[in-house]
Protein backbone atom coordinates (compact mmCIF):
# COMPACT_ATOMS: atom_id res chain seq x y z
CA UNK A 1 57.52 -63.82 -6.98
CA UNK A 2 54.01 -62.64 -6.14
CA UNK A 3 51.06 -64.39 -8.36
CA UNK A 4 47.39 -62.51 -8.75
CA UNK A 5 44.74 -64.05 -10.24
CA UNK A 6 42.13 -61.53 -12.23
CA UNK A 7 39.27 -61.05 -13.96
CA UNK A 8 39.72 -58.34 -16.68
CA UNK A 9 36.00 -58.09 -18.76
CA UNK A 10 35.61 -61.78 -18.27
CA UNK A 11 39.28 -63.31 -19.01
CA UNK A 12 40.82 -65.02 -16.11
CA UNK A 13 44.61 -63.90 -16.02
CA UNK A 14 47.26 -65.52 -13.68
CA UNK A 15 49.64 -62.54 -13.03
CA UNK A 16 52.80 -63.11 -11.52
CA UNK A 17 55.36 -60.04 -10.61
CA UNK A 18 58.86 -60.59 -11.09
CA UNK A 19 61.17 -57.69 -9.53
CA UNK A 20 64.15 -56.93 -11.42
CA UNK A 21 62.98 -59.07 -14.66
CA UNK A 22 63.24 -57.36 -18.49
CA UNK A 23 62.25 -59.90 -20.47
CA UNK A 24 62.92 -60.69 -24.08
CA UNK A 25 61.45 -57.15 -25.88
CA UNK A 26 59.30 -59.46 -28.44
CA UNK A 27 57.20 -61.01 -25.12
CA UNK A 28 56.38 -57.18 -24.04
CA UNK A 29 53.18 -56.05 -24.52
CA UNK A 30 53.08 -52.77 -22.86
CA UNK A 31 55.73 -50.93 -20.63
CA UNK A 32 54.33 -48.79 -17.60
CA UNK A 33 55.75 -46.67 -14.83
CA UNK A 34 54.84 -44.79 -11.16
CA UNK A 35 56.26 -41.40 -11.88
CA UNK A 36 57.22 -39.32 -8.32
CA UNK A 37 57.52 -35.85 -7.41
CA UNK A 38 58.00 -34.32 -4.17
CA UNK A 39 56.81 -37.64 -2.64
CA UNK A 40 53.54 -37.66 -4.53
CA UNK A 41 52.71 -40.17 -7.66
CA UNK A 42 51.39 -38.62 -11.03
CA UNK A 43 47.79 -39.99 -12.44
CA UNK A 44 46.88 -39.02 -15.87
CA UNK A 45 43.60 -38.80 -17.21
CA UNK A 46 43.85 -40.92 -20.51
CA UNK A 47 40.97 -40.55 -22.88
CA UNK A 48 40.20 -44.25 -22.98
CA UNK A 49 40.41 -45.65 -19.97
CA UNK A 50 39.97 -42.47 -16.92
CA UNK A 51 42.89 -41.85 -14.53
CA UNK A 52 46.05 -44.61 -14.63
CA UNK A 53 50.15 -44.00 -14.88
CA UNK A 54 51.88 -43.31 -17.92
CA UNK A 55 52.10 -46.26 -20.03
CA UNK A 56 51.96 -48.20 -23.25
CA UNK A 57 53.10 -50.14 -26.32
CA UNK A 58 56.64 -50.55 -27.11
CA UNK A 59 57.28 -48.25 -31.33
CA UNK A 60 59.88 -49.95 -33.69
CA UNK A 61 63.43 -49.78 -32.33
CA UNK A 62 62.30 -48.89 -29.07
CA UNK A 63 63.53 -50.34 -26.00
CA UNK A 64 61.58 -50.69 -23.08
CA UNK A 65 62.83 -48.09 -21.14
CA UNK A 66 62.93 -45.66 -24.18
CA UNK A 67 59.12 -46.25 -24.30
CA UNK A 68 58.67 -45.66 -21.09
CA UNK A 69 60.14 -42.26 -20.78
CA UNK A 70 58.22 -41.45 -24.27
CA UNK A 71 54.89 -42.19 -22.71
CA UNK A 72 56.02 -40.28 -19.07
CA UNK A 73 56.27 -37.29 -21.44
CA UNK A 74 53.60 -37.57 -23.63
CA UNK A 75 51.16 -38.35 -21.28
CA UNK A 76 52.15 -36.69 -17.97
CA UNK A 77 54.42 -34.56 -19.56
CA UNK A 78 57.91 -35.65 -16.76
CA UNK A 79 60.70 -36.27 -17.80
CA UNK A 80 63.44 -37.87 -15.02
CA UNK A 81 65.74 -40.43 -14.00
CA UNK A 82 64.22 -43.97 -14.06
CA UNK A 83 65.25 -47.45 -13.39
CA UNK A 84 63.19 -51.05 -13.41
CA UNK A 85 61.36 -52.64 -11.26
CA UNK A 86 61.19 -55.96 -12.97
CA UNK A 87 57.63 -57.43 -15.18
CA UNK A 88 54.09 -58.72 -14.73
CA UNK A 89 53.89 -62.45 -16.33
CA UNK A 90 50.39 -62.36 -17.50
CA UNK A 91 49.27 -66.07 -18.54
CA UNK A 92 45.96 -66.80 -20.10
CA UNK A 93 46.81 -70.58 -19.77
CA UNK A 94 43.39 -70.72 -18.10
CA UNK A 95 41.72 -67.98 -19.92
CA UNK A 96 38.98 -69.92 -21.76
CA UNK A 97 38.01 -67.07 -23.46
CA UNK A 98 41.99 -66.57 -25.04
CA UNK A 99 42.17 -68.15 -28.58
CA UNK A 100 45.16 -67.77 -31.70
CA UNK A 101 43.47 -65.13 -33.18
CA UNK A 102 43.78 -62.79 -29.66
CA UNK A 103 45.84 -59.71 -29.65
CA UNK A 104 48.28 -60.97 -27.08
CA UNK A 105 50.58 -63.62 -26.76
CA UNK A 106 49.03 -66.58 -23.91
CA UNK A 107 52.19 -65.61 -21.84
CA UNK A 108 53.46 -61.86 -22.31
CA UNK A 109 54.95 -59.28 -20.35
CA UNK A 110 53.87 -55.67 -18.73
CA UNK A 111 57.45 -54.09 -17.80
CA UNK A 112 57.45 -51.62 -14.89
CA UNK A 113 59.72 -48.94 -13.92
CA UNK A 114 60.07 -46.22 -11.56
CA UNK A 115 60.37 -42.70 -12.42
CA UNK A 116 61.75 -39.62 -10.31
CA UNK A 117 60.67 -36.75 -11.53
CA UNK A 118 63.31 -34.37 -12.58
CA UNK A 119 61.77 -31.69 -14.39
CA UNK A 120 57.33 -30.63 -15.25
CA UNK A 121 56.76 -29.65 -18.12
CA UNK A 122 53.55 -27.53 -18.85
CA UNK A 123 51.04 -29.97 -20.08
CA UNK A 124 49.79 -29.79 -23.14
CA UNK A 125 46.97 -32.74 -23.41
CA UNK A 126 48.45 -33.28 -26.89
CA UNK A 127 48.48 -37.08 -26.53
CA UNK A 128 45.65 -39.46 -25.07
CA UNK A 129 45.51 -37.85 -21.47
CA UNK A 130 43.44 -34.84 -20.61
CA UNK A 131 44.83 -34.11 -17.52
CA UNK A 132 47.29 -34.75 -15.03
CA UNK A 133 47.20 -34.73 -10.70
CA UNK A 134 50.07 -35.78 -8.08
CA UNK A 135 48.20 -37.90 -5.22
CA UNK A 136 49.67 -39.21 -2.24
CA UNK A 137 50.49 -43.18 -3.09
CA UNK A 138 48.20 -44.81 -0.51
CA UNK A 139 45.28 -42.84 -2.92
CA UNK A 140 45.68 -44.59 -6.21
CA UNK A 141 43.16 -47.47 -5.34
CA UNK A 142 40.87 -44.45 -5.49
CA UNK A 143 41.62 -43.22 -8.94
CA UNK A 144 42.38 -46.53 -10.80
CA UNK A 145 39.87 -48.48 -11.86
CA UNK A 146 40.99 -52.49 -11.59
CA UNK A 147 44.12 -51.31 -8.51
CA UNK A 148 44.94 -55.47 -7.49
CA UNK A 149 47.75 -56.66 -5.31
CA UNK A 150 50.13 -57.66 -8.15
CA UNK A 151 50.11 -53.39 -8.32
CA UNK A 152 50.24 -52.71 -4.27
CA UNK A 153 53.54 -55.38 -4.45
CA UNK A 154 55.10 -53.12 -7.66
CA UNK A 155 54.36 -49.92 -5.56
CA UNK A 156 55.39 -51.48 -2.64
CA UNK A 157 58.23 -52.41 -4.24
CA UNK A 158 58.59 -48.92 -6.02
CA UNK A 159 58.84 -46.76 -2.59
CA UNK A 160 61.50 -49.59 -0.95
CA UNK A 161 59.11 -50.00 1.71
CA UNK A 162 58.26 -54.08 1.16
CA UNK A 163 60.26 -57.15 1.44
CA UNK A 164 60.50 -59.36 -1.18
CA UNK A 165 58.38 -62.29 -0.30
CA UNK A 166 56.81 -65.46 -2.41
CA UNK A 167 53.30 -65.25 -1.89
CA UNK A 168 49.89 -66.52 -3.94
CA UNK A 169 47.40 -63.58 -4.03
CA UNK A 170 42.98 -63.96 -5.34
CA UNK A 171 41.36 -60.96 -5.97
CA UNK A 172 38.53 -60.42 -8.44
């Protein structure tokens, strides 16, 4: 288990990665992936938020790998074989600025998984992303905004080159 403390636009978040863990689907909040091809990772260019990997909220009677693969395609257009990685805890125990009326749960889950790339599609930029780009891994501190250990561990984790170790991680 690898804990990361945060700050995302003033909330303090305790994150804590969990390989291997698929929690109950009503404590997900948002499912995400690292897509590969060739030994390169996808980035997409999503409207809101600049480059990240494919990800987001979980539609009725969805399961979290069925949203996964939904967003792979809609936003990088990939489809391929995938498997899980396990879930980011994120706890806003000591958020002072997390109330009742917040859109997420004080503990909820981000659910991970790991993509390899089968078959590219032609992109359409039908969705939320504009564009897509395949960078070498190491790069993607570069092109996301807010990269944090608790996402070096899942990468780590992701390319089989990490052991799995407890350890309490600060970053701001």
């Amino acid at each position: 288990m690898t804990s990361t403390y945060v700050d995302w636009v003033g909330h303090k978040l305790k994150l804590t990665w969990e390989s291997s863990l698929l929690p109950e689907r009503d404590l997900i909040t948002s499912v995400h992936g690292f897509c590969f091809k060739d030994g390169q990772l996808l980035m997409v260019d999503l409207d809101d938020r600049g480059w990240d990997f494919p990800g987001g909220h979980i539609e009725v009677d969805e399961t979290a790998e069925v949203c996964f693969r939904r967003e792979a395609m809609e936003e990088g257009y990939v489809t391929g074989d995938s498997v899980l990685l396990g879930s980011i805890e994120i706890d806003h125990n000591e958020n002072p600025l997390w109330n009742e009326q917040s859109p997420y749960p004080k503990i909820g889950y981000q659910v991970f998984y790991k993509m390899d790339i089968t078959e590219l599609h032609p992109f359409g930029a039908e969705y939320e992303s504009s564009r897509r780009i395949f960078i070498p891994s190491e790069d993607v501190s570069k092109y996301y905004k807010g990269w944090h250990a608790t996402y070096e561990k899942i990468m780590c984790e992701a390319q089989g080159r990490c052991i799995n170790e407890n350890q309490e991680i600060t970053t701001t």
